[in-house]
Every structure is written in structure tokens, then in C-alpha cells.
Protein backbone atom coordinates (compact mmCIF):
# COMPACT_ATOMS: atom_id res chain seq x y z
CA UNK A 1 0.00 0.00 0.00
CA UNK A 2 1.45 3.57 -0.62
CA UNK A 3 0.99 6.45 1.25
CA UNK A 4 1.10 10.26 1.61
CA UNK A 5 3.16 11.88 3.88
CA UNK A 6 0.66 14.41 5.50
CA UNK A 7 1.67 17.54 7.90
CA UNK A 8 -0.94 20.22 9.55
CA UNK A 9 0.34 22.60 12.53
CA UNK A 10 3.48 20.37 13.54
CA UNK A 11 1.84 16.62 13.20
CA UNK A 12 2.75 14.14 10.86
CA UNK A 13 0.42 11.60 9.34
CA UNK A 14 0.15 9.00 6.85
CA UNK A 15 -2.59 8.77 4.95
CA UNK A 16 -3.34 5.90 2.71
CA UNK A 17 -4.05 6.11 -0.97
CA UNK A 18 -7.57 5.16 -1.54
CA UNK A 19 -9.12 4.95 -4.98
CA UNK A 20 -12.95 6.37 -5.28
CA UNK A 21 -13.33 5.72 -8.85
CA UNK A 22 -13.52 7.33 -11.97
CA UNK A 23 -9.93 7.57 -11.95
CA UNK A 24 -9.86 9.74 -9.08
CA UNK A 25 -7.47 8.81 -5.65
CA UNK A 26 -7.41 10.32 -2.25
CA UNK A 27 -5.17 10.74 0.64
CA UNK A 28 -7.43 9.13 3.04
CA UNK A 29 -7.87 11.54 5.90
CA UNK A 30 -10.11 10.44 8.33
CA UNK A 31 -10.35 12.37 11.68
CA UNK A 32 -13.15 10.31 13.64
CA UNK A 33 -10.05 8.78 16.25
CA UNK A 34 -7.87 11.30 15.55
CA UNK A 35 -8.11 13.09 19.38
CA UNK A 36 -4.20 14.89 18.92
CA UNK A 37 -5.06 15.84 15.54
CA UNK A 38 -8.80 17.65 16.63
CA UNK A 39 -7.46 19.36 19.93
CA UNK A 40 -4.87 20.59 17.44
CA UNK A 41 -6.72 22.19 14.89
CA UNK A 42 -9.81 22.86 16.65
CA UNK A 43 -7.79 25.96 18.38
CA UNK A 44 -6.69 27.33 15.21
CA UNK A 45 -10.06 26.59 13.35
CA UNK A 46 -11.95 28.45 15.74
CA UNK A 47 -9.83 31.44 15.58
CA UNK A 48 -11.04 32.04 12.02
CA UNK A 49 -14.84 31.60 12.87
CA UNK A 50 -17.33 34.46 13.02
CA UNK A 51 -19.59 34.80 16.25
CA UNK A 52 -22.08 32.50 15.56
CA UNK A 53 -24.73 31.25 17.88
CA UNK A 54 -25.16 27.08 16.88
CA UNK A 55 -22.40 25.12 15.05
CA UNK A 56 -23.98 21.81 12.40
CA UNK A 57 -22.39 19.50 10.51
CA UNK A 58 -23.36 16.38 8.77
CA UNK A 59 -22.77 12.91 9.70
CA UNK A 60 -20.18 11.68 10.54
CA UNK A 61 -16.74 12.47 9.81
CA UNK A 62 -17.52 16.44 11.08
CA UNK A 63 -18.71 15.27 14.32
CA UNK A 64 -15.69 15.22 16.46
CA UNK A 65 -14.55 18.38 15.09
CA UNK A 66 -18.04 20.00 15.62
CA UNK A 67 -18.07 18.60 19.05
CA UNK A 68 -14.53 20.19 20.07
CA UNK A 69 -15.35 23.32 18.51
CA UNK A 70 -18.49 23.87 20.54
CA UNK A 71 -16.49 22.37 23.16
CA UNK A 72 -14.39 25.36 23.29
CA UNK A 73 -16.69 27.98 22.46
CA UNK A 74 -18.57 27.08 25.72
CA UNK A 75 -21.53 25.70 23.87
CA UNK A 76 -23.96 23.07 25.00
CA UNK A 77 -24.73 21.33 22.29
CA UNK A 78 -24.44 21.48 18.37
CA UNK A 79 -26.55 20.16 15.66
CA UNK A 80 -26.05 16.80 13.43
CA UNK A 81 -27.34 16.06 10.12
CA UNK A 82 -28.08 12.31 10.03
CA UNK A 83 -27.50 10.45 7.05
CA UNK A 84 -30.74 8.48 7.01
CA UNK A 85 -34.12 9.03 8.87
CA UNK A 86 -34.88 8.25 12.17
CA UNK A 87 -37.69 6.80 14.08
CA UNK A 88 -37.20 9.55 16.65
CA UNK A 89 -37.57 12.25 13.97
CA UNK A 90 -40.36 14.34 13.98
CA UNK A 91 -41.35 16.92 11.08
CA UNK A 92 -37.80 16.24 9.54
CA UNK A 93 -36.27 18.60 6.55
CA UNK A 94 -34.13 16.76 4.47
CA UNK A 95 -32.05 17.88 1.20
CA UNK A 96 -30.37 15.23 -1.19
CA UNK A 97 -26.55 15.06 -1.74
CA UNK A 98 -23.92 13.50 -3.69
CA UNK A 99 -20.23 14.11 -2.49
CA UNK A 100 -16.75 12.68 -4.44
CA UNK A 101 -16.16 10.46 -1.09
CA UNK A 102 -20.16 9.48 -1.80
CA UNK A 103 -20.82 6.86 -4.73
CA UNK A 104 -24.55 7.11 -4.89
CA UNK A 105 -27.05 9.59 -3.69
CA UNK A 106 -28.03 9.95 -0.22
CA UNK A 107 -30.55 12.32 2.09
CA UNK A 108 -29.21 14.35 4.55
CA UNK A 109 -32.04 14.78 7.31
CA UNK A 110 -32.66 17.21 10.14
CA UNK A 111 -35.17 16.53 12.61
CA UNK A 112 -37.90 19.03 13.26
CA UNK A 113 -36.49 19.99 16.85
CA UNK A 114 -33.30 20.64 15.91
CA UNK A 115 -34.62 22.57 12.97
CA UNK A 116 -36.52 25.25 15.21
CA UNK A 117 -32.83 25.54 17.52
CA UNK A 118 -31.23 26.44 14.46
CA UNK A 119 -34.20 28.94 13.14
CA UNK A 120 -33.15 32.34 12.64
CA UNK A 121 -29.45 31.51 14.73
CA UNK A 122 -26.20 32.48 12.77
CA UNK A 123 -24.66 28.58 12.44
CA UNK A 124 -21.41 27.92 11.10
CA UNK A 125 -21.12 24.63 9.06
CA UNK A 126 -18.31 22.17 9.84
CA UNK A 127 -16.57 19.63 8.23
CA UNK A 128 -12.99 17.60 7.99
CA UNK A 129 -12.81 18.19 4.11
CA UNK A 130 -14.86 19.85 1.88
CA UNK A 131 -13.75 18.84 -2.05
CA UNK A 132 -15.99 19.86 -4.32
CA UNK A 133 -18.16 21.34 -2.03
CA UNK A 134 -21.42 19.37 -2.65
CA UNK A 135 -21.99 17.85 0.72
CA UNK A 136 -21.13 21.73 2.57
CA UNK A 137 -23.97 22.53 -0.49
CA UNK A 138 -26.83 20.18 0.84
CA UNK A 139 -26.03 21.12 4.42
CA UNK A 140 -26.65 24.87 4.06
CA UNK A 141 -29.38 24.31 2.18
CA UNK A 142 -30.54 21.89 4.65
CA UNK A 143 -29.83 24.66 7.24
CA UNK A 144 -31.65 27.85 5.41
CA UNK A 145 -34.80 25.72 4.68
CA UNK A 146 -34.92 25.36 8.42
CA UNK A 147 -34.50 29.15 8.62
CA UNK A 148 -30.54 29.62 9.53
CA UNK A 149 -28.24 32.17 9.04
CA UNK A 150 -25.45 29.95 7.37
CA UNK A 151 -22.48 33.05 8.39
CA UNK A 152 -19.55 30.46 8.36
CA UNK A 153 -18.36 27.31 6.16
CA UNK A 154 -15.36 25.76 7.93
CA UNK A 155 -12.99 22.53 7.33
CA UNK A 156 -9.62 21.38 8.37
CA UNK A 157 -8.76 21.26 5.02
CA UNK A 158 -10.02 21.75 1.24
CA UNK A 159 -9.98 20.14 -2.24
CA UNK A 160 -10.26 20.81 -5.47
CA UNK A 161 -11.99 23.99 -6.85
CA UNK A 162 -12.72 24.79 -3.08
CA UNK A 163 -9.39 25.95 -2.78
CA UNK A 164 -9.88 28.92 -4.57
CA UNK A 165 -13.42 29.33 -3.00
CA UNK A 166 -13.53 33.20 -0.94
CA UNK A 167 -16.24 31.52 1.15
CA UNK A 168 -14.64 28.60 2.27
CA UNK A 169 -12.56 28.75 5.92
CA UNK A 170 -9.77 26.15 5.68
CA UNK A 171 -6.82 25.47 7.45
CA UNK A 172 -4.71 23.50 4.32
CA UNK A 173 -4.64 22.41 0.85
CA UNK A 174 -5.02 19.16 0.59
CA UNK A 175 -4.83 17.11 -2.89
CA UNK A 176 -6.76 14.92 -5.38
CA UNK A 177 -5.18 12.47 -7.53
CA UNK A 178 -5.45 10.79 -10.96
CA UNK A 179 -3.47 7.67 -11.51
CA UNK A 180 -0.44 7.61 -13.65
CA UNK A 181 0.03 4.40 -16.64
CA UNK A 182 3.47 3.73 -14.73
CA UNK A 183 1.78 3.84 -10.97
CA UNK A 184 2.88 7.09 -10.43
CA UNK A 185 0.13 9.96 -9.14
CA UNK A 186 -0.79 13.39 -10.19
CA UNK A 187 -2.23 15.84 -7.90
CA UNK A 188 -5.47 17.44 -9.53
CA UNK A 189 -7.30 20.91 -9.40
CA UNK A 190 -10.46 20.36 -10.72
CA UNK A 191 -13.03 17.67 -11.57
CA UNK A 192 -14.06 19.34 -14.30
């Protein structure tokens, strides 16, 4: 297996190479156990927020980021877009979304509850990567159906076109591959 040697704010990782299709390869970077890598960049992260009253992100990789963010901004809770409907779920919203990391289509859904905490609150949306930006897409619209003020659209790091996206806070670059005949890779800009 070969890897990519990965550095943000003085840690090293290695991240494998995972293949998503379509002749597109990622540097797998997957926070969820990561604690030394979140209390890292949560701190910086935050510094580059907005005041903003609720924080939401989508399941599941954004979750323990989203949770030491509000952590550390003194907040109680924060909101979670599930990936499928639950029983528990009452008067849901729910927007349809396709990211590079996703191979088929899938519903993000909000329960009614959480939709009235978020309405008319200034939210930030979090997230470990956002790539091309469809996933951060459904969320916010997810988030201003429910009546939001989306003032904030944060990741660790960014992809793609959503590097050069004024709207996007990031902490690094972080790169896309196509596969080489010889084995080799080349780092990508676009999709498109």
C-alpha cells in the first residue's frame, strides 16, 4: 500500500491512498479517532470563525470536530445532520446530496427539533474536508430551509476547486489524484 506523507500545525500523518473511482485517488484523511489531531486544529479553526450562535455538521466524519469546537466555544450542544431518517424524527427537513467520497445519492435529514434551535441563529457549518463542495452545499441548504443564518463554512482542510473558494474557511490544501500508466500519481485541481 502507498501512502502520503501528511503535515498540519506540527503533526505528521500517513494517509493511505484510496481509490474512489472514476480515476480519481485520495489521501485518506479520516479524523473520527484522531483526538491529537482535533485538539490541534480545533484551536486554530476556531480562531477564524465568526460569532455564531449554533455550530452543524453532517454525519459523521464532522462530528468530532463539531463537538470540540463547541467544546471550546462554551456551547452546550451542536446540531447533526443524520444520514438516514430516524424513528425519533419528527417533522424532519431533508435535502439530497452526492459528495466525491459518496458513490450514490443519499438524504441528509434534520429533525424538526433541531430545525426550530437552528431557526433564525447564525450557524457555522463544519466539516474535515470539503472537495468539491457538494456535501457543505446540501447542508446549508438543509440549514436555510430550516431558517438559519449559514455566516460560516469551515474545514480542516479543502480540495479541489474549493481551494480557490472566498467563502470557504480552511486550514490547508489538501490534494486529489489521478493515476499515472506507470503507478505514479498526479495531484489534480479540478473535476471538471
Amino acid at each position: 500500500m502507498q501512502y502520503f506523507d501528511f503535515e498540519i500545525m506540527g503533526l505528521k500523518r500517513k494517509l493511505p491512498f484510496v481509490n474512489v473511482g472514476d480515476n480519481l485517488v485520495l489521501a485518506s484523511f479520516v479524523v473520527l479517532s484522531d483526538t491529537e489531531l482535533i485538539r490541534t486544529v480545533a484551536p486554530e479553526l476556531l480562531k477564524r470563525l465568526p460569532e455564531v450562535d449554533l455550530l452543524m455538521t453532517a454525519e459523521a466524519k464532522g462530528i468530532c470536530l463539531t463537538y470540540e469546537l463547541s467544546r471550546l466555544l462554551g456551547m452546550n450542544e451542536f446540531i447533526v445532520a443524520r444520514k438516514s431518517r430516524k424513528p425519533y424524527m419528527q417533522n424532519p427537513v431533508s435535502h439530497s446530496v452526492r459528495s466525491v467520497t459518496t458513490r450514490k445519492e443519499q438524504q441528509l435529514w434534520l429533525d424538526g427539533c433541531d430545525a426550530e434551535k437552528i431557526r433564525g441563529k447564525r450557524v457555522a457549518l463544519i466539516d474535515d474536508v470539503i472537495a468539491t463542495g457538494e456535501s457543505l452545499e446540501a447542508l446549508e441548504t438543509l440549514a436555510t430551509s430550516a431558517g438559519a443564518h449559514v455566516v460560516a463554512r469551515a474545514a480542516i482542510l479543502a480540495e479541489l476547486e474549493s481551494v480557490h473558494r472566498k467563502d470557504i474557511i480552511f486550514l490547508k490544501e489538501h490534494f486529489v489524484f489521478r493515476p499515472n500508466p506507470d503507478g505514479t500519481l498526479t495531484p489534480i485541481e479540478s473535476l471538471t
